[in-house]
N, C-alpha and C. Protein backbone atom coordinates (compact mmCIF):
# COMPACT_ATOMS: atom_id res chain seq x y z
N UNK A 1 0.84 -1.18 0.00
CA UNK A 1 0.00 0.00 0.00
C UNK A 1 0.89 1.25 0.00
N UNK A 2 0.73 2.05 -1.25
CA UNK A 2 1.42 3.31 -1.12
C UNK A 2 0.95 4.57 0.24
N UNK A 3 2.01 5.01 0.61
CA UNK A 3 1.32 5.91 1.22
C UNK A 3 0.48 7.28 0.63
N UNK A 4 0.33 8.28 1.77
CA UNK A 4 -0.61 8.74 1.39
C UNK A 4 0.19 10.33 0.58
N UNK A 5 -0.41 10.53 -0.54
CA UNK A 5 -0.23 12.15 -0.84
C UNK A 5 -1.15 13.34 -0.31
N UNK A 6 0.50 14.11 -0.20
CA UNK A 6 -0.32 15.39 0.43
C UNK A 6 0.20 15.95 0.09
N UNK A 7 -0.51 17.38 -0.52
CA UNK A 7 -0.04 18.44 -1.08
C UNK A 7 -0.61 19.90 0.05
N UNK A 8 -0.41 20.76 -0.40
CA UNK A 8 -1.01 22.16 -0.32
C UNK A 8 -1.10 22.80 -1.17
N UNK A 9 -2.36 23.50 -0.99
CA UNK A 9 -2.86 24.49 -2.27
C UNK A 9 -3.18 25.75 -1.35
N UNK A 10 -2.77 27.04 -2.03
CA UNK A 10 -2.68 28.36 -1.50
C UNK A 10 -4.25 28.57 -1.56
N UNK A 11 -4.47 29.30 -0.57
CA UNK A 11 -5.88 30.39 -1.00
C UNK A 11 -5.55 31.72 -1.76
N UNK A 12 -5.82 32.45 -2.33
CA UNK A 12 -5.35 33.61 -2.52
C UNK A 12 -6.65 34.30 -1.82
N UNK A 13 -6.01 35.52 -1.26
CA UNK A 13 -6.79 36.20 0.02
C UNK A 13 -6.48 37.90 -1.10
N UNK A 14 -8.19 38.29 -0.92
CA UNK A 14 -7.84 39.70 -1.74
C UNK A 14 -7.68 41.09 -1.04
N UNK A 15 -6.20 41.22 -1.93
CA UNK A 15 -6.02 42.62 -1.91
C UNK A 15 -7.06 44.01 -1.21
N UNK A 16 -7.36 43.62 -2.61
CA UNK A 16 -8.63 44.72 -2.94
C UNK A 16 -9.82 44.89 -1.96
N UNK A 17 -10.32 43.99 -0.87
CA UNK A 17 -10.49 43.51 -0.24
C UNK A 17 -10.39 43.99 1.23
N UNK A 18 -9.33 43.07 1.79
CA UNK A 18 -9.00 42.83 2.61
C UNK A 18 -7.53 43.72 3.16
N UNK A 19 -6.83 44.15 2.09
CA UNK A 19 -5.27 44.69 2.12
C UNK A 19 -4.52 43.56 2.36
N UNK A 20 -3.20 43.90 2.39
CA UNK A 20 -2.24 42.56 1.89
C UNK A 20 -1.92 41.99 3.32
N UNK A 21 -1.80 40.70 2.74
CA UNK A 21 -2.09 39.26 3.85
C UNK A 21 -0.90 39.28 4.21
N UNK A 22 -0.28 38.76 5.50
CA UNK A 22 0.84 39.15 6.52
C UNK A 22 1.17 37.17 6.59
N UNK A 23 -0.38 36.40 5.96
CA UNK A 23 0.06 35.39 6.18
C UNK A 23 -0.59 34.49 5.03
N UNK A 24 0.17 33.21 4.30
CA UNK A 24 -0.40 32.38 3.68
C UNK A 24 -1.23 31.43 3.90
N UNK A 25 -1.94 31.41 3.44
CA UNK A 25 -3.05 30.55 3.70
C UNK A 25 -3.26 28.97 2.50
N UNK A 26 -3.54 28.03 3.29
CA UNK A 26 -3.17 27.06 2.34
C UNK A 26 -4.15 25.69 2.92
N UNK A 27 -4.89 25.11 2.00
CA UNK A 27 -5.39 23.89 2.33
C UNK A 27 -4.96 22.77 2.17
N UNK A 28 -5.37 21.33 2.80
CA UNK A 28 -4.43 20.36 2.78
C UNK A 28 -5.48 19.24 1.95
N UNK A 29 -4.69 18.83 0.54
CA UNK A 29 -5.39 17.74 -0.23
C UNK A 29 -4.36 16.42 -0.12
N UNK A 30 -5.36 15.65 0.93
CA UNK A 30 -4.77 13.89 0.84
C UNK A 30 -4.96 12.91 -0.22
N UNK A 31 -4.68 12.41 -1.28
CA UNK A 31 -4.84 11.55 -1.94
C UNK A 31 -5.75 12.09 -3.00
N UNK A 32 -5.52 13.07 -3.28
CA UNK A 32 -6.57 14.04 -4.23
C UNK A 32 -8.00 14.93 -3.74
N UNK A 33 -8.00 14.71 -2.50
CA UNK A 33 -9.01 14.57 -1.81
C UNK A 33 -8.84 16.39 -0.83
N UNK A 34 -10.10 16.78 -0.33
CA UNK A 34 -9.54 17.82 0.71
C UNK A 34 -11.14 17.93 1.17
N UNK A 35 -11.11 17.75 2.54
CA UNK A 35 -12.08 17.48 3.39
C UNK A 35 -12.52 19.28 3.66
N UNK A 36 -12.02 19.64 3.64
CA UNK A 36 -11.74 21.33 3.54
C UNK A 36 -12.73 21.91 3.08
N UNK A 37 -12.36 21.71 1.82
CA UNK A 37 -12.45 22.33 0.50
C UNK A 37 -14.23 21.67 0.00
N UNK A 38 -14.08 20.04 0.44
CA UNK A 38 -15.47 19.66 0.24
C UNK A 38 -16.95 19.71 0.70
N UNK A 39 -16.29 20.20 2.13
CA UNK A 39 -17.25 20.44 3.12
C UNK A 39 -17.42 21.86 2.81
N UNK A 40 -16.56 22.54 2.42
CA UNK A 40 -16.78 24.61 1.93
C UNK A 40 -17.62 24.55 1.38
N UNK A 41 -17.41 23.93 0.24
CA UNK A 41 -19.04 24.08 -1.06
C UNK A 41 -20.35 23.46 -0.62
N UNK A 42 -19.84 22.48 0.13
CA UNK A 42 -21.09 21.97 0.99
C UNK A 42 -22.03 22.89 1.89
N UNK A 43 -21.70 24.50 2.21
CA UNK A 43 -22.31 24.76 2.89
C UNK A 43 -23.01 26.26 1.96
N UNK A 44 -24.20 26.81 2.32
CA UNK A 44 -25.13 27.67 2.29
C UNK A 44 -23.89 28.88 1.59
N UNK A 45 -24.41 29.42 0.28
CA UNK A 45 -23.42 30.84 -0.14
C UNK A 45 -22.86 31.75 1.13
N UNK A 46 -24.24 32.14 2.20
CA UNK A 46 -24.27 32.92 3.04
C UNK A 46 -22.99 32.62 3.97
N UNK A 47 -22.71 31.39 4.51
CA UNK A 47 -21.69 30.73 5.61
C UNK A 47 -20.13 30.42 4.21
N UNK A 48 -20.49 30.46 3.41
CA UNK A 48 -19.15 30.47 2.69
C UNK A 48 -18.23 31.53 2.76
N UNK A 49 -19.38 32.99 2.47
CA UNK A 49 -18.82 34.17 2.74
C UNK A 49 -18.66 34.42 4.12
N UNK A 50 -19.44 33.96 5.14
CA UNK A 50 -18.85 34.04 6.30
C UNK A 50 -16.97 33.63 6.81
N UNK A 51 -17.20 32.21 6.54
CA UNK A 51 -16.24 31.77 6.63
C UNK A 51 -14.58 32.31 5.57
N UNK A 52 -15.11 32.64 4.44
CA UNK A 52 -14.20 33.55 3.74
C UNK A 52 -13.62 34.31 4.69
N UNK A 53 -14.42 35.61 4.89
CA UNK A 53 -14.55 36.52 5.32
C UNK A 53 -13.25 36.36 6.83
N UNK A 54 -13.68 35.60 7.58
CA UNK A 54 -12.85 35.47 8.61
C UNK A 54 -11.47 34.53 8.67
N UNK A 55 -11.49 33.78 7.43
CA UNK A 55 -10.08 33.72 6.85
C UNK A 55 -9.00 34.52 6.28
N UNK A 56 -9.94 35.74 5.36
CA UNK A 56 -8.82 36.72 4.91
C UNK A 56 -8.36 37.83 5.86
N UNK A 57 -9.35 37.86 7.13
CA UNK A 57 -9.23 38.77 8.11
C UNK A 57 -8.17 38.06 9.13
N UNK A 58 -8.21 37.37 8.66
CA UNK A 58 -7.23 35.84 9.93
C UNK A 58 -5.55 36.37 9.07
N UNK A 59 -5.60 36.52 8.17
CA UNK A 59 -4.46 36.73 6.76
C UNK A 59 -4.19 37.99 6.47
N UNK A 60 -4.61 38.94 7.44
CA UNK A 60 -4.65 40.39 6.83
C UNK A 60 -4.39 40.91 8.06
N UNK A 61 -4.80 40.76 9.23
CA UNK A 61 -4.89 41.79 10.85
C UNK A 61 -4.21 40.86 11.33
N UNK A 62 -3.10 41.56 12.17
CA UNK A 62 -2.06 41.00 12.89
C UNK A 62 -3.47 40.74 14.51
N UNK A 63 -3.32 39.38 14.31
CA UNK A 63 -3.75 39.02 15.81
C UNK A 63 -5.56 38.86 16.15
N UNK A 64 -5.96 39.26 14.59
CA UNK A 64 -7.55 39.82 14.39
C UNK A 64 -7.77 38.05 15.34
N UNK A 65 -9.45 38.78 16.20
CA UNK A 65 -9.95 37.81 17.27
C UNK A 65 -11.66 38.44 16.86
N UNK A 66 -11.87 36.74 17.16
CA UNK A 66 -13.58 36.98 16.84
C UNK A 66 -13.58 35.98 17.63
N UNK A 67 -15.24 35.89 18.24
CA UNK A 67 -15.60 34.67 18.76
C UNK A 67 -16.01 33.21 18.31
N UNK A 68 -15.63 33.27 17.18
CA UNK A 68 -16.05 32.15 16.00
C UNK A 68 -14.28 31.56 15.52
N UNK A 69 -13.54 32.01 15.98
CA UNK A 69 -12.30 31.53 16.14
C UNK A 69 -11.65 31.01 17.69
N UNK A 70 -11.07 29.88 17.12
CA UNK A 70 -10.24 29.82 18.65
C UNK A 70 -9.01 29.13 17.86
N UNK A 71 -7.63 29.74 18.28
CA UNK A 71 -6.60 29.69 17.72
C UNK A 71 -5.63 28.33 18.41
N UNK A 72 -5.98 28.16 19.62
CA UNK A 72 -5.07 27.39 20.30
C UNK A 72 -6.12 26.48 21.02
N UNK A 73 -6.65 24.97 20.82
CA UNK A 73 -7.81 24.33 21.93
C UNK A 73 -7.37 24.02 22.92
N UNK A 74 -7.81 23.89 23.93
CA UNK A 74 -7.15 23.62 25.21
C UNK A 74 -6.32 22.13 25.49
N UNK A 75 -4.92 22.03 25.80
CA UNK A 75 -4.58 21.02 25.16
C UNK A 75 -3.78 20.48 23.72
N UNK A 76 -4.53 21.28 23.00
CA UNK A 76 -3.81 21.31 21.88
C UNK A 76 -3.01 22.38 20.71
N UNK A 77 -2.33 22.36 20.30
CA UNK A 77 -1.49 23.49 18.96
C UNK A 77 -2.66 23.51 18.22
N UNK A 78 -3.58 23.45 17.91
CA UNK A 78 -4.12 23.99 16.30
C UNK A 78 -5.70 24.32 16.71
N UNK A 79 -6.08 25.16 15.86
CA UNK A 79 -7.03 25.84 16.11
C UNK A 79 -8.65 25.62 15.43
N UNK A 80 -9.53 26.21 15.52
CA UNK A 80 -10.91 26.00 14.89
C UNK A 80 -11.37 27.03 14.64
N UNK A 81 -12.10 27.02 13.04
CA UNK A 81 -13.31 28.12 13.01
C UNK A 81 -14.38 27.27 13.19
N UNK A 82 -15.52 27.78 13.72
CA UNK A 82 -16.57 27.48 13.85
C UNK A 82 -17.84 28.92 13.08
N UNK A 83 -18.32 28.51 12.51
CA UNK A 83 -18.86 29.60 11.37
C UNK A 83 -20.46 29.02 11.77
N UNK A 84 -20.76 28.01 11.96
CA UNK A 84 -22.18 27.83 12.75
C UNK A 84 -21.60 26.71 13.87
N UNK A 85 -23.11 26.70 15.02
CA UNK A 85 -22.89 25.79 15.62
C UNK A 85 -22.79 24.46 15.10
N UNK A 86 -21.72 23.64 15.66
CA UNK A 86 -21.67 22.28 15.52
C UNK A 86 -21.03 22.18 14.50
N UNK A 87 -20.32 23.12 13.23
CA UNK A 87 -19.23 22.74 12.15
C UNK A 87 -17.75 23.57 12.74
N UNK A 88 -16.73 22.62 12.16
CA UNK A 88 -15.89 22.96 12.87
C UNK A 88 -14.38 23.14 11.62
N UNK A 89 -13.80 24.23 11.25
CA UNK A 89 -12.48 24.02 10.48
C UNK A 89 -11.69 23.85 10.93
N UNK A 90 -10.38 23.30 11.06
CA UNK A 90 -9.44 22.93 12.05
C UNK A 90 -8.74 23.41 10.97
N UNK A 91 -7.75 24.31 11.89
CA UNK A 91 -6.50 24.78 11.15
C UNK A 91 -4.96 24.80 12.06
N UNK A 92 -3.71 25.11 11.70
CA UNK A 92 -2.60 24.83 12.29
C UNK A 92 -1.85 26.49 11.42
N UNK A 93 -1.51 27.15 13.12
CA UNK A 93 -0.64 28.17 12.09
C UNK A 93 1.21 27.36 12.32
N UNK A 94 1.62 27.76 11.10
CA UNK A 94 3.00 27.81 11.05
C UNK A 94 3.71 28.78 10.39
N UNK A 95 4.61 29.15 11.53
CA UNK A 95 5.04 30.80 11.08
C UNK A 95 3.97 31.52 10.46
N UNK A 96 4.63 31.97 8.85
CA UNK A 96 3.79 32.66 8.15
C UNK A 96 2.38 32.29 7.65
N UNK A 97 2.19 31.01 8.04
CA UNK A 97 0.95 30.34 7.43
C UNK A 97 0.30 30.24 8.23
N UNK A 98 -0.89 30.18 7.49
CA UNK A 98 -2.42 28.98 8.34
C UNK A 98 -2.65 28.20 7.45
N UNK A 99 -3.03 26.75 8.17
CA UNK A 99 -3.13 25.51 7.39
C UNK A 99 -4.25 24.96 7.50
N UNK A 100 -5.46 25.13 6.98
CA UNK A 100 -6.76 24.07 6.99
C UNK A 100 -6.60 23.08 6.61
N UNK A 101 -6.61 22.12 7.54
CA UNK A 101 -6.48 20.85 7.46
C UNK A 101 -7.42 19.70 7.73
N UNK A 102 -8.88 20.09 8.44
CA UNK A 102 -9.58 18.83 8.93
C UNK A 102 -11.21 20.01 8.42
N UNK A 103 -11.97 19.44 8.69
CA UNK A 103 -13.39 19.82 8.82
C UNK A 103 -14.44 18.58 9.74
N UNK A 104 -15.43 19.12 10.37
CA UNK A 104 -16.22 18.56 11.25
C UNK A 104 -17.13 18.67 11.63
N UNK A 105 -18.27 17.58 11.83
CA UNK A 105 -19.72 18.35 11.91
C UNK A 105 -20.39 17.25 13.03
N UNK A 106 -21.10 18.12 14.11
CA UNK A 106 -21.46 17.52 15.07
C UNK A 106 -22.89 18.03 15.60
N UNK A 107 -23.85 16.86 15.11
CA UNK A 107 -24.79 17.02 15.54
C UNK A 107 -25.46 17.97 17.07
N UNK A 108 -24.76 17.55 18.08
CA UNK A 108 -25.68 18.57 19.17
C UNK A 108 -24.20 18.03 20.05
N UNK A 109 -24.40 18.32 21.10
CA UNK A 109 -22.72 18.59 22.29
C UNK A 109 -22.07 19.38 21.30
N UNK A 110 -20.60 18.63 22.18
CA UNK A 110 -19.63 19.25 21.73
C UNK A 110 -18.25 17.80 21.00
N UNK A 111 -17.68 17.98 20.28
CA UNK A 111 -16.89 16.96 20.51
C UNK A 111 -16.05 16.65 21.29
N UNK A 112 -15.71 15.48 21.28
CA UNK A 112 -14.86 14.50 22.30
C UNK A 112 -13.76 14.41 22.32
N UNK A 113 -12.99 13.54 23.48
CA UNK A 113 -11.79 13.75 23.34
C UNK A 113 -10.93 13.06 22.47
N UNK A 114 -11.67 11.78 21.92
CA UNK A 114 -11.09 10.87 20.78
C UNK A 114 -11.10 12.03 19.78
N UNK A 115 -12.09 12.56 19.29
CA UNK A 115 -12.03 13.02 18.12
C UNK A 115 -11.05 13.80 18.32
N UNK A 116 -11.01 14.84 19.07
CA UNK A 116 -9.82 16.05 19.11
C UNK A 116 -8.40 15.04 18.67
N UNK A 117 -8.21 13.93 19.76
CA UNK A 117 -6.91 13.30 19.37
C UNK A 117 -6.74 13.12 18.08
N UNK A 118 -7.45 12.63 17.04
CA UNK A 118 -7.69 12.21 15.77
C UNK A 118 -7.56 12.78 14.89
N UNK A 119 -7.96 14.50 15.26
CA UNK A 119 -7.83 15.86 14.68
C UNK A 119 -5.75 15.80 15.01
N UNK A 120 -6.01 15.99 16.32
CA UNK A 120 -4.18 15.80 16.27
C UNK A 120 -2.91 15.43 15.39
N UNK A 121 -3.78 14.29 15.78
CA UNK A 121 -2.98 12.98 14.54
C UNK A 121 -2.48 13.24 13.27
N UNK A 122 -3.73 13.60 12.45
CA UNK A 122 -3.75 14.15 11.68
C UNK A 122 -3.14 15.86 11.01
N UNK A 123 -3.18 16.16 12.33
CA UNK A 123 -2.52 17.82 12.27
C UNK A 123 -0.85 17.70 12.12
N UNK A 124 -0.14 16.14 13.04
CA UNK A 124 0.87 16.34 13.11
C UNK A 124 1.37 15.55 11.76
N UNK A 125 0.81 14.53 11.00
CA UNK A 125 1.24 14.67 10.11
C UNK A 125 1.52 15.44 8.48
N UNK A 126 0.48 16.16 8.92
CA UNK A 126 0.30 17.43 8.13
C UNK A 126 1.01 18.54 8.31
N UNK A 127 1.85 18.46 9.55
CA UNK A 127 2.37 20.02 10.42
C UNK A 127 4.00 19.30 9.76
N UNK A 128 4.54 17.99 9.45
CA UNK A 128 5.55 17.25 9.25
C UNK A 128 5.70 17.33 7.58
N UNK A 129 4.67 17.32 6.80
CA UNK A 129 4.75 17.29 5.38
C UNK A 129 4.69 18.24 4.94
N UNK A 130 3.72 19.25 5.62
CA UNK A 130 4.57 20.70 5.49
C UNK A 130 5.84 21.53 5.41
N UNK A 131 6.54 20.99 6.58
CA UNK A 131 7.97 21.04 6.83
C UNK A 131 8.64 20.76 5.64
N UNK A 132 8.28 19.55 5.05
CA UNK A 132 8.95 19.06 3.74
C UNK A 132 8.56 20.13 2.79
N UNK A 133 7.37 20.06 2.23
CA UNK A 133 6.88 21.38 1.15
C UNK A 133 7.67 22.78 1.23
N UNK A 134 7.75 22.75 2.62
CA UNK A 134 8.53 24.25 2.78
C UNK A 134 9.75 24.18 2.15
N UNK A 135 10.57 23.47 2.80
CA UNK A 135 12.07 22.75 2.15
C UNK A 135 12.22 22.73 0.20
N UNK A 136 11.25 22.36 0.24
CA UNK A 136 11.52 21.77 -1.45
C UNK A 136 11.60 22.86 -2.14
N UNK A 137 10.58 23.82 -1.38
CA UNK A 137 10.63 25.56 -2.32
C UNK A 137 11.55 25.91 -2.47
């Protein structure tokens, strides 16, 4: 069994917009695949632009804080937007970047502690193949 591919693909965050981004922004596609990116289109125009919206502001304002962000979970390096209740983007900053890497949707609570680990897991091998991508540039 081959392992798995992973790439990153930039967002481009606008100018015109927003003013110029202090940080790159980049999603993570496994095996052709990006849980990200699939679950984005999956949701309502209205919560797309939401969620836009507080990505290029995440990429543009040194330190910008909303309550629909949490940058660091308790416990763990990487962070979440939450753009409605119960969906969740998981992202990882490094240095100059932010990395969307997971997406999540939870009926009613909150999630658990397996899942967070799982989110982990996944963050650290993504936070490791990054490292490489960076290198190769």
């Amino acid at each position: 069994m081959e392992p798995p591919t992973i790439e990153f693909r930039e967002i481009k965050i606008s100018q015109k917009d927003y003013g110029t981004p202090i940080k790159k922004v980049y999603f993570v596609i496994e095996n052709k695949r990006s849980s990200v990116m699939e679950n984005f289109y999956n949701l309502d125009k209205k919560t797309q632009a939401q969620v836009k919206a507080l990505i290029s502001k995440m990429a543009t304002i040194p330190q910008y804080q909303s309550p629909q962000i949490r940058y660091a979970l308790v416990g763990y390096t990487y962070g979440e937007i939450k753009p409605k209740p119960h969906r969740f983007f998981f992202f990882q900053m490094y240095g100059d970047a932010l990395i969307f890497f997971d997406y999540c949707i939870k009926k009613k609570d909150s999630l658990n502690h397996e899942i967070y680990e799982q989110i982990n897991q996944k963050k650290e091998r993504y936070e490791h193949a990054y490292r490489e991508y960076v290198q190769r540039r």
